[in-house]
PDB file of N, CA and C in Angstrom:
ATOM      1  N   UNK A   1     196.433  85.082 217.013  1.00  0.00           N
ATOM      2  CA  UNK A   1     196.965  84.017 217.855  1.00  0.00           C
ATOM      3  C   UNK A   1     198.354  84.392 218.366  1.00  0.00           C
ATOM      4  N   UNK A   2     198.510  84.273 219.558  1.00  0.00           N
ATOM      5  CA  UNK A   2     200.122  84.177 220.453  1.00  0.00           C
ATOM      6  C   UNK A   2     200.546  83.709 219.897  1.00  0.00           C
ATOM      7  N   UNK A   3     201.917  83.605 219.458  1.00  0.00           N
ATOM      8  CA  UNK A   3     202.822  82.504 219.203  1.00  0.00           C
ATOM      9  C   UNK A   3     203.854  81.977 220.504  1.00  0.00           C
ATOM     10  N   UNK A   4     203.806  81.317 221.003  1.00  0.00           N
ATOM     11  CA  UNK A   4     204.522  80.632 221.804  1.00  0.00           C
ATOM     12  C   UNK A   4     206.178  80.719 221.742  1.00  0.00           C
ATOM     13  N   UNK A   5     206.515  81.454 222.812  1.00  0.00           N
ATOM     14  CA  UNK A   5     208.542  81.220 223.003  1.00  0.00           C
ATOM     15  C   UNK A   5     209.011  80.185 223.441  1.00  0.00           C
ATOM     16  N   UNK A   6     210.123  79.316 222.652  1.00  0.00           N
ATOM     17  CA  UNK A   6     210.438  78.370 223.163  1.00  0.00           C
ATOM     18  C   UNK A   6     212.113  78.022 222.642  1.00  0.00           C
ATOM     19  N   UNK A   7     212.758  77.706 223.290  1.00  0.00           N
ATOM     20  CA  UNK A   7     214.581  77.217 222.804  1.00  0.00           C
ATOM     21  C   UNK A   7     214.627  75.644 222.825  1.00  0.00           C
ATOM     22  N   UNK A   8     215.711  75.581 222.255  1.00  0.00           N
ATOM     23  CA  UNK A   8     216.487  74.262 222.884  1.00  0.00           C
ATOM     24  C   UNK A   8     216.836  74.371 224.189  1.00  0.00           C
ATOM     25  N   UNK A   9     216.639  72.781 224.876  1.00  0.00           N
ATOM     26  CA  UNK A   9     217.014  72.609 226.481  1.00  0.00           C
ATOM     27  C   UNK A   9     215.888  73.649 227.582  1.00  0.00           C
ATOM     28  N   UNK A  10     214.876  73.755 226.897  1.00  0.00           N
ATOM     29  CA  UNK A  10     213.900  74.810 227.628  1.00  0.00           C
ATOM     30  C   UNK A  10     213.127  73.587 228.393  1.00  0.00           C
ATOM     31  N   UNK A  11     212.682  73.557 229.605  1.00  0.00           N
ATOM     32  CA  UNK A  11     211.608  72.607 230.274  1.00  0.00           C
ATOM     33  C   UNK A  11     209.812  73.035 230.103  1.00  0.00           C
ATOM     34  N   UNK A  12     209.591  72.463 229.281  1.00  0.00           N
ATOM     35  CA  UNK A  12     207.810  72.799 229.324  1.00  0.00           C
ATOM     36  C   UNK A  12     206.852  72.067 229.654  1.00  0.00           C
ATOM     37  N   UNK A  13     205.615  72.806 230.235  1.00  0.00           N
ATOM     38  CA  UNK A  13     204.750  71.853 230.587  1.00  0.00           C
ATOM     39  C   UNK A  13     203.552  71.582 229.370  1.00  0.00           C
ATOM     40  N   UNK A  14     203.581  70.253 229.394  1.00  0.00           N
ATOM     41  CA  UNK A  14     202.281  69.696 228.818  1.00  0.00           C
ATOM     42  C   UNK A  14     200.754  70.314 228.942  1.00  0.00           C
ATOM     43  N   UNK A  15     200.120  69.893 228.372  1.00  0.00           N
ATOM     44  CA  UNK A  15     198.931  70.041 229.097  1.00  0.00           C
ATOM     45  C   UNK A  15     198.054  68.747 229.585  1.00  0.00           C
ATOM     46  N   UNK A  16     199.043  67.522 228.997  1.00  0.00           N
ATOM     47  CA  UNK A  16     198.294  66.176 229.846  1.00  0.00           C
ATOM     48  C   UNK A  16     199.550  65.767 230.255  1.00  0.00           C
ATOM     49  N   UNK A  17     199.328  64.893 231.462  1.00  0.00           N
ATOM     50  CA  UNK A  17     200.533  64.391 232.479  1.00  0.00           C
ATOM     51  C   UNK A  17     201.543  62.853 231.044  1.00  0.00           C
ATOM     52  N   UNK A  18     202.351  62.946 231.465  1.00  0.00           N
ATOM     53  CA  UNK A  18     202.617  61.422 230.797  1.00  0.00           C
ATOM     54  C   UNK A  18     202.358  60.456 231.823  1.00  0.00           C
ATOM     55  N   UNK A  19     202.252  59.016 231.127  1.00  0.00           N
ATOM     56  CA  UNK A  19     201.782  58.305 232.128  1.00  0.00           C
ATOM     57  C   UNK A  19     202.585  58.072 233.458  1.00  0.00           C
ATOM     58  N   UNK A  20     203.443  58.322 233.112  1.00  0.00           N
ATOM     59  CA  UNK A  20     204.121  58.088 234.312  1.00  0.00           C
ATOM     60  C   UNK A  20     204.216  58.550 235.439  1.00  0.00           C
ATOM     61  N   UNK A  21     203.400  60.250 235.196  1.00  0.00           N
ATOM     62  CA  UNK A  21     202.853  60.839 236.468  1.00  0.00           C
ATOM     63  C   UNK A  21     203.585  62.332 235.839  1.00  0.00           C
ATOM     64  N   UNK A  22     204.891  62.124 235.355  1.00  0.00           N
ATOM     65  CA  UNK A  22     205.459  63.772 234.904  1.00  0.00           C
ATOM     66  C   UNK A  22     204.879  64.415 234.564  1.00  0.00           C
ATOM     67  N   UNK A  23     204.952  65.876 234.325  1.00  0.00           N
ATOM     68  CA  UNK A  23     204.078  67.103 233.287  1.00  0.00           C
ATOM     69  C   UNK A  23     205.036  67.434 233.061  1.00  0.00           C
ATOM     70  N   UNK A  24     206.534  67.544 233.251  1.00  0.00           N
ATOM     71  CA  UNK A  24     207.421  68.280 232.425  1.00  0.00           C
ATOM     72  C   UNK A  24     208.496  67.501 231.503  1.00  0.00           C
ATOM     73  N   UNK A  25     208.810  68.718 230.626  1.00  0.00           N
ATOM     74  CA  UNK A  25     209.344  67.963 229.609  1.00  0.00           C
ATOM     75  C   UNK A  25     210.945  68.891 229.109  1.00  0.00           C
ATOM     76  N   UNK A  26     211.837  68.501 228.200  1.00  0.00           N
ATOM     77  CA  UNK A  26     212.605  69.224 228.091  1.00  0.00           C
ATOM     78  C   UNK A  26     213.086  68.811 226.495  1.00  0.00           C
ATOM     79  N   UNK A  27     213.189  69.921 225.806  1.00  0.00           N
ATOM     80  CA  UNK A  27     213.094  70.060 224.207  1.00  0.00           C
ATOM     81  C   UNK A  27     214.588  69.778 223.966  1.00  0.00           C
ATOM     82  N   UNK A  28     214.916  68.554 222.999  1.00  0.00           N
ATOM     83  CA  UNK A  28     216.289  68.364 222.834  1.00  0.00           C
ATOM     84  C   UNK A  28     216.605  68.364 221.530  1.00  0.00           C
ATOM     85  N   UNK A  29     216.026  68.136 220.844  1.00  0.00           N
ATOM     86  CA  UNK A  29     215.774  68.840 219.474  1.00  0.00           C
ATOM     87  C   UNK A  29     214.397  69.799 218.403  1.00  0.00           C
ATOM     88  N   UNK A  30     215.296  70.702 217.813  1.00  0.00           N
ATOM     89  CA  UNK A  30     214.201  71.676 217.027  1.00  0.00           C
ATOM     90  C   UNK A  30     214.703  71.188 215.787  1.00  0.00           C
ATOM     91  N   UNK A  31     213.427  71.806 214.894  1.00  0.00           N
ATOM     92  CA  UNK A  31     213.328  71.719 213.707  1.00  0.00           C
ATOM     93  C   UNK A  31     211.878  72.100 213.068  1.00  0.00           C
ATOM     94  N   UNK A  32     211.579  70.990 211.901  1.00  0.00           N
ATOM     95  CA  UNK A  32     209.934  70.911 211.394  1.00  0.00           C
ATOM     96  C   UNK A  32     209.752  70.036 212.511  1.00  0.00           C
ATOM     97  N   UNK A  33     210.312  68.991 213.045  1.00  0.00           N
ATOM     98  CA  UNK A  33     209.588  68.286 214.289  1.00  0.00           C
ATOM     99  C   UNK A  33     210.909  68.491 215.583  1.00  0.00           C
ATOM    100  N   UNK A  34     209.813  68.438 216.644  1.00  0.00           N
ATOM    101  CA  UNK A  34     210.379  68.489 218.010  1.00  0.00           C
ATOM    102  C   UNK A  34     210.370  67.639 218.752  1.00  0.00           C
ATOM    103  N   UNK A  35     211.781  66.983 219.111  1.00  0.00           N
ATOM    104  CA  UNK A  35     211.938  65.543 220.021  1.00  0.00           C
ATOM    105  C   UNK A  35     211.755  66.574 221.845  1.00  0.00           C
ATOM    106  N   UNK A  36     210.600  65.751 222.119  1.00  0.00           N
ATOM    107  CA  UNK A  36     211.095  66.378 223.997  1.00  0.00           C
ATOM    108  C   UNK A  36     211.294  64.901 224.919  1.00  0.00           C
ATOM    109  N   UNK A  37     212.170  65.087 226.008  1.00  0.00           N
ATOM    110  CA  UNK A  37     212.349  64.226 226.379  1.00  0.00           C
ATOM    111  C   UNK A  37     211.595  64.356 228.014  1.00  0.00           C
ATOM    112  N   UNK A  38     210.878  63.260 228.488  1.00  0.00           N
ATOM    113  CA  UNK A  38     210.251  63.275 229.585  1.00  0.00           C
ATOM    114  C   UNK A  38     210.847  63.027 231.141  1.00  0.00           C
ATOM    115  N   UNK A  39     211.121  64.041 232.097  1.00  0.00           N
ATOM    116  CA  UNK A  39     211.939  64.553 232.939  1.00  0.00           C
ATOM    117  C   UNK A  39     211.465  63.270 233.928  1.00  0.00           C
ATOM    118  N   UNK A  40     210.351  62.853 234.070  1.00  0.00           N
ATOM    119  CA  UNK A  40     209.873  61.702 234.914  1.00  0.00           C
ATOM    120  C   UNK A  40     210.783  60.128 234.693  1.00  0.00           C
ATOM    121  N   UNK A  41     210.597  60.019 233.171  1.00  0.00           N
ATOM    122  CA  UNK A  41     211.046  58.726 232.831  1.00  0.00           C
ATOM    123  C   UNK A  41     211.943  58.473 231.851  1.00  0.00           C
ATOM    124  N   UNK A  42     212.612  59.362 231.719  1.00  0.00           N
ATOM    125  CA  UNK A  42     213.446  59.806 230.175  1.00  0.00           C
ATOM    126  C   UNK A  42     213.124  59.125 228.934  1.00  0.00           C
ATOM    127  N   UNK A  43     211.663  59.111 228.599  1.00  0.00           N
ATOM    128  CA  UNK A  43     211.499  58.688 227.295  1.00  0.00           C
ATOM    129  C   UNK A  43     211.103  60.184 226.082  1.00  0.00           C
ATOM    130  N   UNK A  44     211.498  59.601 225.332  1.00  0.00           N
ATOM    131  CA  UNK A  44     211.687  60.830 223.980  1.00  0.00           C
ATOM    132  C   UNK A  44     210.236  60.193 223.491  1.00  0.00           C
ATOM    133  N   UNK A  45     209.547  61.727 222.811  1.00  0.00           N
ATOM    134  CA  UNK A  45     208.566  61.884 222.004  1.00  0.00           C
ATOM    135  C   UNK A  45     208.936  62.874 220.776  1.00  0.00           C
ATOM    136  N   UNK A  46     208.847  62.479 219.686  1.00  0.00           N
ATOM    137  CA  UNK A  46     209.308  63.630 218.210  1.00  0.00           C
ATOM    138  C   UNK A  46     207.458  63.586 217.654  1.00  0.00           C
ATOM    139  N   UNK A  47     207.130  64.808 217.597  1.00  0.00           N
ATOM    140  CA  UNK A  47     206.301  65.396 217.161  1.00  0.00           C
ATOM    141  C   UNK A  47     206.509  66.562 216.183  1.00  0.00           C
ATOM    142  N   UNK A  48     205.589  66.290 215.282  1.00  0.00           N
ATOM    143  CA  UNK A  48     205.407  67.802 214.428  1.00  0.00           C
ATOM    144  C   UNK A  48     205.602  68.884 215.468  1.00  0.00           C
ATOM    145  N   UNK A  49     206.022  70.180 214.965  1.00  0.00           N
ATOM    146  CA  UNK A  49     206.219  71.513 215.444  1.00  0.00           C
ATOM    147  C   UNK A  49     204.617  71.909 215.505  1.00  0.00           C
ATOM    148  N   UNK A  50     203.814  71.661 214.784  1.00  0.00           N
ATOM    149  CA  UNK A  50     202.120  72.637 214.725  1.00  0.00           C
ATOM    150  C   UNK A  50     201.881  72.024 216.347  1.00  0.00           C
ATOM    151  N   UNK A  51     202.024  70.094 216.055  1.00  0.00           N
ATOM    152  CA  UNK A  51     201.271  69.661 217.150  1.00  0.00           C
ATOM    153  C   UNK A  51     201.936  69.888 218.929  1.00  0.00           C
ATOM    154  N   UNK A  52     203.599  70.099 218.890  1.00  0.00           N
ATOM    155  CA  UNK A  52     203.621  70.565 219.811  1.00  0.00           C
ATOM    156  C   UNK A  52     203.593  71.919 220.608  1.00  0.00           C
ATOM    157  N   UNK A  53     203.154  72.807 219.446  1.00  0.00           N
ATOM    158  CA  UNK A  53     202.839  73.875 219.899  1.00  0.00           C
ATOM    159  C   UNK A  53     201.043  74.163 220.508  1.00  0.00           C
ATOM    160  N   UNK A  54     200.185  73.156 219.844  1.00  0.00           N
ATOM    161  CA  UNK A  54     198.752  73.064 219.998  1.00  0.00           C
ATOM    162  C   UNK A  54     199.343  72.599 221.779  1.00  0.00           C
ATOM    163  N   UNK A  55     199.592  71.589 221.959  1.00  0.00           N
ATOM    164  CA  UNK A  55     199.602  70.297 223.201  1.00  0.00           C
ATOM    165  C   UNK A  55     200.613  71.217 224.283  1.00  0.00           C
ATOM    166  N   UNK A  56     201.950  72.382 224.099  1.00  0.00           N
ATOM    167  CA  UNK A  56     202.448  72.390 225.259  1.00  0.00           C
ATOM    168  C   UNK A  56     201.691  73.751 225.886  1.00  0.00           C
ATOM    169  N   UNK A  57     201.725  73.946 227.182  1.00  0.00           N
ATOM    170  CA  UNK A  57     201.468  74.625 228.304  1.00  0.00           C
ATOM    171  C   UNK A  57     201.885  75.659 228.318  1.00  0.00           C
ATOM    172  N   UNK A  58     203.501  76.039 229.231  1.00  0.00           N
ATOM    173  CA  UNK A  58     204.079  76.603 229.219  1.00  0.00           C
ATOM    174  C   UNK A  58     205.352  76.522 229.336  1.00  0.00           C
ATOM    175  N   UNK A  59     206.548  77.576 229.442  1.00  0.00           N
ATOM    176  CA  UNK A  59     207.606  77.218 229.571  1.00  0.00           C
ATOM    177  C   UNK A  59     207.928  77.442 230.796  1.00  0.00           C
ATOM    178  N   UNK A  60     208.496  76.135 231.719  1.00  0.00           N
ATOM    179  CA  UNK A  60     208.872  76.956 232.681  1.00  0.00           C
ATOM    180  C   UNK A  60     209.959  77.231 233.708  1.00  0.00           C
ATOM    181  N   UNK A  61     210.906  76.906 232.441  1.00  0.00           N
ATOM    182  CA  UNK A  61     211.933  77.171 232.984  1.00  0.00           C
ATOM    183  C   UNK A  61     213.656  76.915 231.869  1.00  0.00           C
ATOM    184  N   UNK A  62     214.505  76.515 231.732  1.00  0.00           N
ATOM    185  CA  UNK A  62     215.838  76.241 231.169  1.00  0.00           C
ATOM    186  C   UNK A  62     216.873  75.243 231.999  1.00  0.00           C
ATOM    187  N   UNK A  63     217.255  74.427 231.398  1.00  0.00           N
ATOM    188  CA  UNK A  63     217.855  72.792 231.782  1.00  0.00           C
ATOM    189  C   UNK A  63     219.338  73.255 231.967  1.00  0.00           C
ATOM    190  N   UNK A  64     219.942  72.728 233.278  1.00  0.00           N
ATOM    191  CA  UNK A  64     221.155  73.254 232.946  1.00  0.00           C
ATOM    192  C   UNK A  64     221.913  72.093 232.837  1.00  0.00           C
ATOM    193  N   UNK A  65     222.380  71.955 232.409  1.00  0.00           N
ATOM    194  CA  UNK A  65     224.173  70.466 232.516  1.00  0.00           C
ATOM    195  C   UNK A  65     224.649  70.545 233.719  1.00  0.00           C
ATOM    196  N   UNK A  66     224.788  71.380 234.302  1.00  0.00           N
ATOM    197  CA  UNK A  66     225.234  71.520 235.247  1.00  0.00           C
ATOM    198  C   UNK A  66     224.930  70.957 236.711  1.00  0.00           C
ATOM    199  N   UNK A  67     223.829  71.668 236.890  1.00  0.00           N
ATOM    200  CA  UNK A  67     222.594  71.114 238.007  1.00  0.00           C
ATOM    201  C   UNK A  67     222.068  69.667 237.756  1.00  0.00           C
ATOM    202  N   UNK A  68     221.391  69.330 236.768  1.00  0.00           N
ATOM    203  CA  UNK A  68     221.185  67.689 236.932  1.00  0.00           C
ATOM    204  C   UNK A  68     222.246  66.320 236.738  1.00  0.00           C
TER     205      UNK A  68
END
């Protein structure tokens, strides 16, 4: 099995939309569980690390402070 690359402040995609219509997401905390926060509607989800590695997509891209 791949193991998946991923940081803090990294933007990833899901593999199901949130309801709100977003697919991307942006990781604001690591650990044993991972809070991502949803770029559409800014709501936070904390999940186990197994399950968000099963559920995300890809990475595709890095969040800057700056730009948003």
């Amino acid at each position: 099995m791949e193991g998946k690359k991923f940081e803090l402040n990294d933007i990833v995609e899901m593999k199901k939309p949130h309801p709100c219509g977003s697919n991307e997401w942006r990781i604001i905390r690591m650990g044993a569980d991972i809070r991502i926060k949803c770029l559409g509607c800014s709501h936070s989800v904390l999940m186990p690390r197994r399950e968000f590695t099963r559920k995300m997509k890809k990475v595709v891209g890095h969040y800057n402070e700056e730009s948003s």
